[in-house]
Each structure stands twice: as C-alpha cells, then as structure tokens.
PDB file of N, CA and C in Angstrom:
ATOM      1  N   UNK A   1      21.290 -14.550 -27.404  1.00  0.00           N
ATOM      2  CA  UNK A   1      21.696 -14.671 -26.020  1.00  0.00           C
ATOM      3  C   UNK A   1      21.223 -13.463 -25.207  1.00  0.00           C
ATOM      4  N   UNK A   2      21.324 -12.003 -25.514  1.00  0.00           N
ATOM      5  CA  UNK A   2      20.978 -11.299 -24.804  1.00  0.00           C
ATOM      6  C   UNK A   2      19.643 -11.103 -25.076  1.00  0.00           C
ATOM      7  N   UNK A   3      18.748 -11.380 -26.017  1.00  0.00           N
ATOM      8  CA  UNK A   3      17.308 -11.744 -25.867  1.00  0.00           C
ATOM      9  C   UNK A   3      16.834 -12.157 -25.238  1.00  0.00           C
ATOM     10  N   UNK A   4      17.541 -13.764 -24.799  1.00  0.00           N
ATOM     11  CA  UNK A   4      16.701 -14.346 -23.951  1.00  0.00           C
ATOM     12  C   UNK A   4      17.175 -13.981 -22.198  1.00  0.00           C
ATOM     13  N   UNK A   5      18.163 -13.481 -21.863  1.00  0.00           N
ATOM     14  CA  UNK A   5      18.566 -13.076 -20.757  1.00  0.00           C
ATOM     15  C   UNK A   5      17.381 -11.731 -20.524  1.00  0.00           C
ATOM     16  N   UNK A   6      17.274 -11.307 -21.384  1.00  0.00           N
ATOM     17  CA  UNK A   6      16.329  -9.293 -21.172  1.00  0.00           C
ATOM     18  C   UNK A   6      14.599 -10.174 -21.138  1.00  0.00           C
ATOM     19  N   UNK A   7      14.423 -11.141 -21.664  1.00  0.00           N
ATOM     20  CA  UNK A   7      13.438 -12.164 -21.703  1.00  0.00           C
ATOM     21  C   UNK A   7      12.872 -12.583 -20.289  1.00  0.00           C
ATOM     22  N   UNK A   8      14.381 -13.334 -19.990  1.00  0.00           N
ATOM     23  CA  UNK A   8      14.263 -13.962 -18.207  1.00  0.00           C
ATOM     24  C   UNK A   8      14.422 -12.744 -17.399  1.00  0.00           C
ATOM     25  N   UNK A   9      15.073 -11.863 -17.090  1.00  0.00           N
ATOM     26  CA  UNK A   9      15.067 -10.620 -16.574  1.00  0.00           C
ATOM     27  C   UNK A   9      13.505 -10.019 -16.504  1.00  0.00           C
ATOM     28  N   UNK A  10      12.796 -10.066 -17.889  1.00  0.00           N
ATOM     29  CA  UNK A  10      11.709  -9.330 -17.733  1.00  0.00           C
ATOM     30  C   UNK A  10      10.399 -10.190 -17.003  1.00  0.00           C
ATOM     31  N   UNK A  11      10.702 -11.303 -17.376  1.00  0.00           N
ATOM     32  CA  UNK A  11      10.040 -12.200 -16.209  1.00  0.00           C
ATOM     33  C   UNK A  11       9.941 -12.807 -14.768  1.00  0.00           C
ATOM     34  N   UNK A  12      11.139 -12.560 -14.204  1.00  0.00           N
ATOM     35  CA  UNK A  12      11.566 -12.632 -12.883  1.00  0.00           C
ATOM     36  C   UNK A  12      11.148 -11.050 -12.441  1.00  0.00           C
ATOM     37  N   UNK A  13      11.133 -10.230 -12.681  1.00  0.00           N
ATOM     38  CA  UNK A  13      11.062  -8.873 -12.361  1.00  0.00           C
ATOM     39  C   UNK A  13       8.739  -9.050 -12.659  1.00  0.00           C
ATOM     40  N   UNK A  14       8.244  -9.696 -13.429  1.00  0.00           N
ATOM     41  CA  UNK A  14       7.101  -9.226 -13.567  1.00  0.00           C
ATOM     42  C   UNK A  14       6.749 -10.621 -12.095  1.00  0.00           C
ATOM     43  N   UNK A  15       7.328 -11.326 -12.026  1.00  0.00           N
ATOM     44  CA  UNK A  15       6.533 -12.121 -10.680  1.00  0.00           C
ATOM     45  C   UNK A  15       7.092 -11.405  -9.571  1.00  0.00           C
ATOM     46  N   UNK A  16       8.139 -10.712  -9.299  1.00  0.00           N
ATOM     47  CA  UNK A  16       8.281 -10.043  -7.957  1.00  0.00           C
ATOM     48  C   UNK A  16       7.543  -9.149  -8.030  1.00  0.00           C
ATOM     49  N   UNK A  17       6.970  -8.359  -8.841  1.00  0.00           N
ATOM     50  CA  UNK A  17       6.415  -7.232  -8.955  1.00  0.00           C
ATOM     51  C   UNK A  17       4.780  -7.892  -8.256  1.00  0.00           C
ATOM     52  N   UNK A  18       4.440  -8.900  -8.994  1.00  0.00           N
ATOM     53  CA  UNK A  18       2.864  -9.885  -8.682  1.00  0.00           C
ATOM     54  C   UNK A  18       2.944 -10.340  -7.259  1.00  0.00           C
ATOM     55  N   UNK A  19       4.070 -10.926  -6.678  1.00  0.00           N
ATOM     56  CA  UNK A  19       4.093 -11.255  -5.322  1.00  0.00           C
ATOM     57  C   UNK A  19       4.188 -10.279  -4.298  1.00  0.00           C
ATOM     58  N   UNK A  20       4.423  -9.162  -4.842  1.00  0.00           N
ATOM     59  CA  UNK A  20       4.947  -7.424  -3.825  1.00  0.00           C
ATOM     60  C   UNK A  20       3.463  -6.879  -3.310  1.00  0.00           C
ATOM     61  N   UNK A  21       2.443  -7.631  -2.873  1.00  0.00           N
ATOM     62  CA  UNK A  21       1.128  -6.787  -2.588  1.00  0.00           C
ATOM     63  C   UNK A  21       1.416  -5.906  -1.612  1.00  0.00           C
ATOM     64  N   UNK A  22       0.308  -4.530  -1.988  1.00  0.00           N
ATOM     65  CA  UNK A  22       0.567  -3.375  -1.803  1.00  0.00           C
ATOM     66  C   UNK A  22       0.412  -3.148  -0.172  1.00  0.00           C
ATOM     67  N   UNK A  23       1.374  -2.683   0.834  1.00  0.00           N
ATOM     68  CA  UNK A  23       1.459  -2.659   2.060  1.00  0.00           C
ATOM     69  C   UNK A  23      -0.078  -1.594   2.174  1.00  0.00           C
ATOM     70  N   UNK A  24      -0.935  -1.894   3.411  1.00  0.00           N
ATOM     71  CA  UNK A  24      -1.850  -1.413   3.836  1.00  0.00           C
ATOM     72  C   UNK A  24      -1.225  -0.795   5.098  1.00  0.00           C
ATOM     73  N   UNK A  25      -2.030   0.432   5.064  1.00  0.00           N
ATOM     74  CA  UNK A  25      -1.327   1.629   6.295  1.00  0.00           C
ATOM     75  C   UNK A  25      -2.061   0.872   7.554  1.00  0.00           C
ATOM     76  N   UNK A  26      -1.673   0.628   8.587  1.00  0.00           N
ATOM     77  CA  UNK A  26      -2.303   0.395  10.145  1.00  0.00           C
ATOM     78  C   UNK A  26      -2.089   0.634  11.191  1.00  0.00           C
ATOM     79  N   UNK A  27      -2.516   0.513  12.661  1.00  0.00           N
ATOM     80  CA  UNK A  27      -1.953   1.507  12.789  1.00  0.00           C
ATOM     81  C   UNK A  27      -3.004   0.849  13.914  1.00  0.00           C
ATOM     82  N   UNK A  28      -2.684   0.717  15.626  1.00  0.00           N
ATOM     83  CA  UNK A  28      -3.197   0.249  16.497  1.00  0.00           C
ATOM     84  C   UNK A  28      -4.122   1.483  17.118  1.00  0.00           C
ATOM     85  N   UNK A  29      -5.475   1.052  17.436  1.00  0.00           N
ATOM     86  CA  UNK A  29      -6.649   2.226  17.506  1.00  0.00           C
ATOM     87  C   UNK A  29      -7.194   1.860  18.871  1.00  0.00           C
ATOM     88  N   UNK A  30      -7.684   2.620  19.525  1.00  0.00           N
ATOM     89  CA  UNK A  30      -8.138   2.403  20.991  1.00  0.00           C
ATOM     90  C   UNK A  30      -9.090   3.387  21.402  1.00  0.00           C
ATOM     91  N   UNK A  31      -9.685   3.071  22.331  1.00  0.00           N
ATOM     92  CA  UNK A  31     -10.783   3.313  22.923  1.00  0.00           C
ATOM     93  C   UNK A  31     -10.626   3.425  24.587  1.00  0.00           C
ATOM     94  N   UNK A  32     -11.888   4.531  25.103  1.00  0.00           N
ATOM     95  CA  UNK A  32     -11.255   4.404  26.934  1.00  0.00           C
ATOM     96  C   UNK A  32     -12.954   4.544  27.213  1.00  0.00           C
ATOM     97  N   UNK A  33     -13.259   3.892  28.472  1.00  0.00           N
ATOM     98  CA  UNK A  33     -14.735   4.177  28.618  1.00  0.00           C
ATOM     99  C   UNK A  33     -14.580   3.728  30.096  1.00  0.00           C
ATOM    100  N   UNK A  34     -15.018   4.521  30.705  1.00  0.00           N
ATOM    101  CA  UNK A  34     -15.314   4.737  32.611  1.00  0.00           C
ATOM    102  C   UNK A  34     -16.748   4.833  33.290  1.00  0.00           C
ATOM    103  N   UNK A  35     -16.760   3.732  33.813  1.00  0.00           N
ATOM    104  CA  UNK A  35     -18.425   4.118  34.565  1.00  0.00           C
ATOM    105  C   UNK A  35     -18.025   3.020  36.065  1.00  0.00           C
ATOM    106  N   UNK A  36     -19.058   3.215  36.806  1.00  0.00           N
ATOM    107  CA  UNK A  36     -19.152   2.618  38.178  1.00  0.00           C
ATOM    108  C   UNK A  36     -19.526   1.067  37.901  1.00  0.00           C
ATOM    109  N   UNK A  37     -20.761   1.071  36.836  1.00  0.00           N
ATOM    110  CA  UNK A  37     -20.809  -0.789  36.708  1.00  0.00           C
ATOM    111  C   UNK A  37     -19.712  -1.277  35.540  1.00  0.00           C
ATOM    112  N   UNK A  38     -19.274  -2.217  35.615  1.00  0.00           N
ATOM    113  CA  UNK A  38     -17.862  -2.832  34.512  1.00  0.00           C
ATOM    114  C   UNK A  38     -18.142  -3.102  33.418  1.00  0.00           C
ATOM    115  N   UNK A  39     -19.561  -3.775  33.725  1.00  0.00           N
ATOM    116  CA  UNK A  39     -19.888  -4.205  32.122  1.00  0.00           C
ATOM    117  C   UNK A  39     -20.228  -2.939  31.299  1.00  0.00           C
ATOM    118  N   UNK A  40     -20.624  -1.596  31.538  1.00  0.00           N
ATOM    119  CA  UNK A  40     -21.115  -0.544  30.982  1.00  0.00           C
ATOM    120  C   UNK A  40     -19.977   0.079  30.639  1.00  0.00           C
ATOM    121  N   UNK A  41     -18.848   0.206  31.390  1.00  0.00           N
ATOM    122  CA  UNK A  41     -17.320   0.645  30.845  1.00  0.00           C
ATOM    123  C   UNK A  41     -16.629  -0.061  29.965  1.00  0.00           C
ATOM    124  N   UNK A  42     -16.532  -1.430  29.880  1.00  0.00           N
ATOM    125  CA  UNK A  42     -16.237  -2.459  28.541  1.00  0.00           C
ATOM    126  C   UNK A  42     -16.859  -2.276  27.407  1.00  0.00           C
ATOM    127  N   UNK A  43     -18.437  -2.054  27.721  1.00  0.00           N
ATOM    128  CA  UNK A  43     -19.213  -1.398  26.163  1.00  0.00           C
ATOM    129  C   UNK A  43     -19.015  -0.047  25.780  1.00  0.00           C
ATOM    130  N   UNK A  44     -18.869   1.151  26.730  1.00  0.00           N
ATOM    131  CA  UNK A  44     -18.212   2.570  26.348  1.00  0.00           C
ATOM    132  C   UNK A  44     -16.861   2.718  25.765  1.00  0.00           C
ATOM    133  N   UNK A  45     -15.905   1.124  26.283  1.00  0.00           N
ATOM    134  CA  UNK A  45     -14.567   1.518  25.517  1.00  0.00           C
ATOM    135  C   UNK A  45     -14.893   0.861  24.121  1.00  0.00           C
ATOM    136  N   UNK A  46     -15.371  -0.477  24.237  1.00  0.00           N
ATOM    137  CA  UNK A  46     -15.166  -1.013  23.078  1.00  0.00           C
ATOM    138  C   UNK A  46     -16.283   0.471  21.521  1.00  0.00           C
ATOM    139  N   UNK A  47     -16.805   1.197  22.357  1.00  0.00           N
ATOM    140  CA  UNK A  47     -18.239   2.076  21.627  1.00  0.00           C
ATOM    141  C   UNK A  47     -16.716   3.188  21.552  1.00  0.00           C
ATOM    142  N   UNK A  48     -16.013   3.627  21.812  1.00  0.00           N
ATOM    143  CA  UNK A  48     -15.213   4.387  21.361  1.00  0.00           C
ATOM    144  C   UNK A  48     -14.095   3.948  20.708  1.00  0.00           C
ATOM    145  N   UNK A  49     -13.868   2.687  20.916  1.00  0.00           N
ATOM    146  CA  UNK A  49     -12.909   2.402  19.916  1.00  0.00           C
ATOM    147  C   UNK A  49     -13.472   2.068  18.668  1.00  0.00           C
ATOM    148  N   UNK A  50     -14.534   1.716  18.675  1.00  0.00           N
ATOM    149  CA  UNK A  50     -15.054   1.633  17.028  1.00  0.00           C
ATOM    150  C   UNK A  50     -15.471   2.946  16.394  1.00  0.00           C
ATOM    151  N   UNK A  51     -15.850   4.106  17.451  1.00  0.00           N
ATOM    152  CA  UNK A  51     -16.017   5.631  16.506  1.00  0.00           C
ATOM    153  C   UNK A  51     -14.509   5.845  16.182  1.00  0.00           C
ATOM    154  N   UNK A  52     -13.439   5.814  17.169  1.00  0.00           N
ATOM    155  CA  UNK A  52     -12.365   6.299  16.271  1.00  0.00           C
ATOM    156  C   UNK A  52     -11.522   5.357  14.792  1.00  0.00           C
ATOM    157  N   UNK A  53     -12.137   4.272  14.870  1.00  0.00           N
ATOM    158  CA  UNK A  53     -11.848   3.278  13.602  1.00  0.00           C
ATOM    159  C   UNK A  53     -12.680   3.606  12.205  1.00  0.00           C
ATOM    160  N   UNK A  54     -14.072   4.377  12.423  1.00  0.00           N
ATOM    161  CA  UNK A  54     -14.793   4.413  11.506  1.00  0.00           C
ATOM    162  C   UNK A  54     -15.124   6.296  11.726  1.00  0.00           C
ATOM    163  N   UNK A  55     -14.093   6.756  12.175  1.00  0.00           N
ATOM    164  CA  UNK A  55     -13.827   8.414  12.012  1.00  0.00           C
ATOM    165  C   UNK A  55     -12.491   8.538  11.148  1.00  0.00           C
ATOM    166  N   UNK A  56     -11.797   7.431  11.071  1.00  0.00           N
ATOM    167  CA  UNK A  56     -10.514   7.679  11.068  1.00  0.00           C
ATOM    168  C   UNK A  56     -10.429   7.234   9.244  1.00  0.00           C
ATOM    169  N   UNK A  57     -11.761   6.635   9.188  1.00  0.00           N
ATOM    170  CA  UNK A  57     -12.363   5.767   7.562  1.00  0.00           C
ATOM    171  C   UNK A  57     -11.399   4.681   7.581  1.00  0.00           C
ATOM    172  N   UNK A  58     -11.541   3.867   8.732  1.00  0.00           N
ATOM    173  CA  UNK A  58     -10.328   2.583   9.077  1.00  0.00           C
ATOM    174  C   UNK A  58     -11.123   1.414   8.688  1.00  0.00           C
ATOM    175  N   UNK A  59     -11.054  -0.092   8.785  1.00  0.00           N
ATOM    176  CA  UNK A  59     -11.270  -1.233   8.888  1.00  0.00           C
ATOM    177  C   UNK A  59     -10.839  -2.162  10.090  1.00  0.00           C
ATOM    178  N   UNK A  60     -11.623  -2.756  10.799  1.00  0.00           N
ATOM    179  CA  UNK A  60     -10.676  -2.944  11.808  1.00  0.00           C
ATOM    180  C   UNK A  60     -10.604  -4.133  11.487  1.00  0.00           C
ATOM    181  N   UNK A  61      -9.340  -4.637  11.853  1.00  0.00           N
ATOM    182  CA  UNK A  61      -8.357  -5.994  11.321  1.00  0.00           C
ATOM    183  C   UNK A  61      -7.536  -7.061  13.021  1.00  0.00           C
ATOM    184  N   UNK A  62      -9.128  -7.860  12.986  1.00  0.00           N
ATOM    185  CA  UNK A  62      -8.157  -8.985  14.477  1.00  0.00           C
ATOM    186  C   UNK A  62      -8.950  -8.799  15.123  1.00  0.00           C
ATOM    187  N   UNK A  63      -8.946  -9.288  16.218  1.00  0.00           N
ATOM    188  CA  UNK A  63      -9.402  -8.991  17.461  1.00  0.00           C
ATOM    189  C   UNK A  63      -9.716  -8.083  18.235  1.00  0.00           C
ATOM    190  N   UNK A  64     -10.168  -7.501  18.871  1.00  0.00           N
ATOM    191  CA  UNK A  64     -10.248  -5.926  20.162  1.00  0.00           C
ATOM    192  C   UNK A  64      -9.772  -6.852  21.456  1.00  0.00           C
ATOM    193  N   UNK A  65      -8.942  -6.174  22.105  1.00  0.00           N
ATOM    194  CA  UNK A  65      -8.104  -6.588  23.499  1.00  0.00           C
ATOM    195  C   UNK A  65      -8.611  -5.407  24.273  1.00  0.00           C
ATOM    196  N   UNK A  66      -9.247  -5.936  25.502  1.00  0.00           N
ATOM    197  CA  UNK A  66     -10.148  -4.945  26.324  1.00  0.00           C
ATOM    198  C   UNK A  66      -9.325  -5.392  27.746  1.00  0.00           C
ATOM    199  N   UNK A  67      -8.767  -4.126  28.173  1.00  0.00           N
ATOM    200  CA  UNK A  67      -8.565  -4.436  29.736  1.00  0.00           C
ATOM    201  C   UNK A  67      -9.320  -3.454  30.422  1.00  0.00           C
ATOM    202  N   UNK A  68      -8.976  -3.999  32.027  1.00  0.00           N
ATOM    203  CA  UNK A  68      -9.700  -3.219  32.576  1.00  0.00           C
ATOM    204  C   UNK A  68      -9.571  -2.693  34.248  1.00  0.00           C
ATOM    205  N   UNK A  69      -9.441  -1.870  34.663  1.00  0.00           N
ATOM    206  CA  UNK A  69      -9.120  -1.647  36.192  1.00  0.00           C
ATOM    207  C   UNK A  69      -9.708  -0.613  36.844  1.00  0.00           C
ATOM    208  N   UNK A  70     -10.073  -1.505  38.100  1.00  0.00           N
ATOM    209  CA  UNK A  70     -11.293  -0.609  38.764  1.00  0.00           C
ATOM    210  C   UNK A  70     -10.276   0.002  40.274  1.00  0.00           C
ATOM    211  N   UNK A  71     -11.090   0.779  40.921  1.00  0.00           N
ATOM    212  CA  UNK A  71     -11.090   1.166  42.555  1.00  0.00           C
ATOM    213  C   UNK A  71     -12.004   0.742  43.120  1.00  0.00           C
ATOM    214  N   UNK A  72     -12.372   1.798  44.179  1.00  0.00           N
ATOM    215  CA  UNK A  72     -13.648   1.050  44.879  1.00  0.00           C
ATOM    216  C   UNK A  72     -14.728   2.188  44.212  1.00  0.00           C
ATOM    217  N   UNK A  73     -14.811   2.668  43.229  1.00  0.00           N
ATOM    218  CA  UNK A  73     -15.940   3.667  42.945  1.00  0.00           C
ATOM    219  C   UNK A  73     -16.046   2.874  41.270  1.00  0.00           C
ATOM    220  N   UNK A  74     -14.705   3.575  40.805  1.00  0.00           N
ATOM    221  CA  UNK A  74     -14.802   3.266  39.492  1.00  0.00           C
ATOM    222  C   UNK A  74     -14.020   2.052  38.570  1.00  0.00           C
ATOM    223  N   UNK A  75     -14.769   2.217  37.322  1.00  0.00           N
ATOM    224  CA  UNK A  75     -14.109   1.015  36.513  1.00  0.00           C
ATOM    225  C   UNK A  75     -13.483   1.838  35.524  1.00  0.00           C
ATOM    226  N   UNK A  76     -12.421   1.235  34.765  1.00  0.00           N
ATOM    227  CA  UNK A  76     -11.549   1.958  33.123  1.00  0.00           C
ATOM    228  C   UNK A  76     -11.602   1.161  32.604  1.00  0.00           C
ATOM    229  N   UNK A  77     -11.954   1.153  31.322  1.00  0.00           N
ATOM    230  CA  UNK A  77     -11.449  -0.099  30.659  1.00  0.00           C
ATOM    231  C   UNK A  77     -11.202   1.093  29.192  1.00  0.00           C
ATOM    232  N   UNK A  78     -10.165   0.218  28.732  1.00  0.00           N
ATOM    233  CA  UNK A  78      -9.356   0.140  27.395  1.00  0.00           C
ATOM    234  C   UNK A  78      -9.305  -0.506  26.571  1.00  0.00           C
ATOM    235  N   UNK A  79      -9.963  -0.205  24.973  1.00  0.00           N
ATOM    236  CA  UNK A  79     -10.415  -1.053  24.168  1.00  0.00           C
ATOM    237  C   UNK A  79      -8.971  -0.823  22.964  1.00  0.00           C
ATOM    238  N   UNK A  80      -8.367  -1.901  22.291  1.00  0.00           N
ATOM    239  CA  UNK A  80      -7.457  -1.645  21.480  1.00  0.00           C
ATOM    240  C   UNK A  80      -7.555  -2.777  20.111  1.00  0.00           C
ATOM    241  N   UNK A  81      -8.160  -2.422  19.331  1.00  0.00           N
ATOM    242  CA  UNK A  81      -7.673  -3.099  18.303  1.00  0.00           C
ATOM    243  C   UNK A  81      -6.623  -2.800  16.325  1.00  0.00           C
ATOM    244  N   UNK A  82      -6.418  -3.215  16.128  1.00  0.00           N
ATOM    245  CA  UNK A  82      -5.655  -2.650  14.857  1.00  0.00           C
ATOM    246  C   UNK A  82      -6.486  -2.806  13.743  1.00  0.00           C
ATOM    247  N   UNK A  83      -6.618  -1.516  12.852  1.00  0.00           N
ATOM    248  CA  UNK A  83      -6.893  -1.286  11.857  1.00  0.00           C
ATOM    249  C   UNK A  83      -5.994  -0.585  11.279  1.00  0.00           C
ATOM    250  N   UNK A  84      -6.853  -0.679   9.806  1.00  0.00           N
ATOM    251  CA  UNK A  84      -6.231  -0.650   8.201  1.00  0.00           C
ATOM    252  C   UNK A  84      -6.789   0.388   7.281  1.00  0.00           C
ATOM    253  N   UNK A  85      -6.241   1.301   6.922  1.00  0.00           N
ATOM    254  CA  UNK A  85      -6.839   1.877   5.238  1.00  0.00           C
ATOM    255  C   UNK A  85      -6.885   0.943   4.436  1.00  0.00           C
TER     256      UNK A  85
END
C-alpha cells in the first residue's frame, strides 16, 4: 500500500514537473525616432527598437506597436515591442 501510493506520488509530481515549462524573462522594449518626414521617424523608431532588443541579447516575441505624433515641424514616433531571453 505505501508502495504504490510513493509510486502514484512519484508520478503525479514527475508530470507537473513536465508540464511546468521554464518561465522566459520579458520584458516590453521600445524604441523613439524623430525626423520632419513620418515615414523616416517610423523607420528610426522601429531601427532603435530593434538595437535595444539585440543589445539587450533579447528575441523579440509579437508584434511592434508604432505610434506616432507630429506638430507642424516635427514627427515622434514610438516603437514598442516585447521580448524574451
């Protein structure tokens, strides 16, 4: 009886252990890039948000979400996507 209980015990414990995959660190990464034409500030943010993803020795994981807001001179845009170790 207590064989097979330390038995089932040791088997319920080895599939939670198999289903527990190992949490990956992440961690939302962004980018800022400013110029007078828009489309050249969307490629400077999205161009800095990928040096700090691949400075940081990241993976980036999803989508990039780019906003963006101008005046009458200039444009900002903000590149954000999430990466992973």
């Amino acid at each position: 009886m207590i064989r097979k209980t330390l038995l089932t015990i040791a088997a319920v414990a080895g599939v939670l252990a198999a289903a527990a995959p190992a949490q990956a660190k992440c961690v939302m990464a962004g980018g800022e890039g400013s110029n007078i034409l828009p489309d050249v500030a969307k490629f400077m943010a999205n161009a800095a948000l990928n040096n700090s993803i691949t400075g940081a020795g990241m993976k980036a994981s999803g989508k990039a979400k780019v906003t963006c807001k101008g005046d009458l001179v200039m444009t900002t845009c903000v590149a954000k996507q999430k990466a992973c170790k």
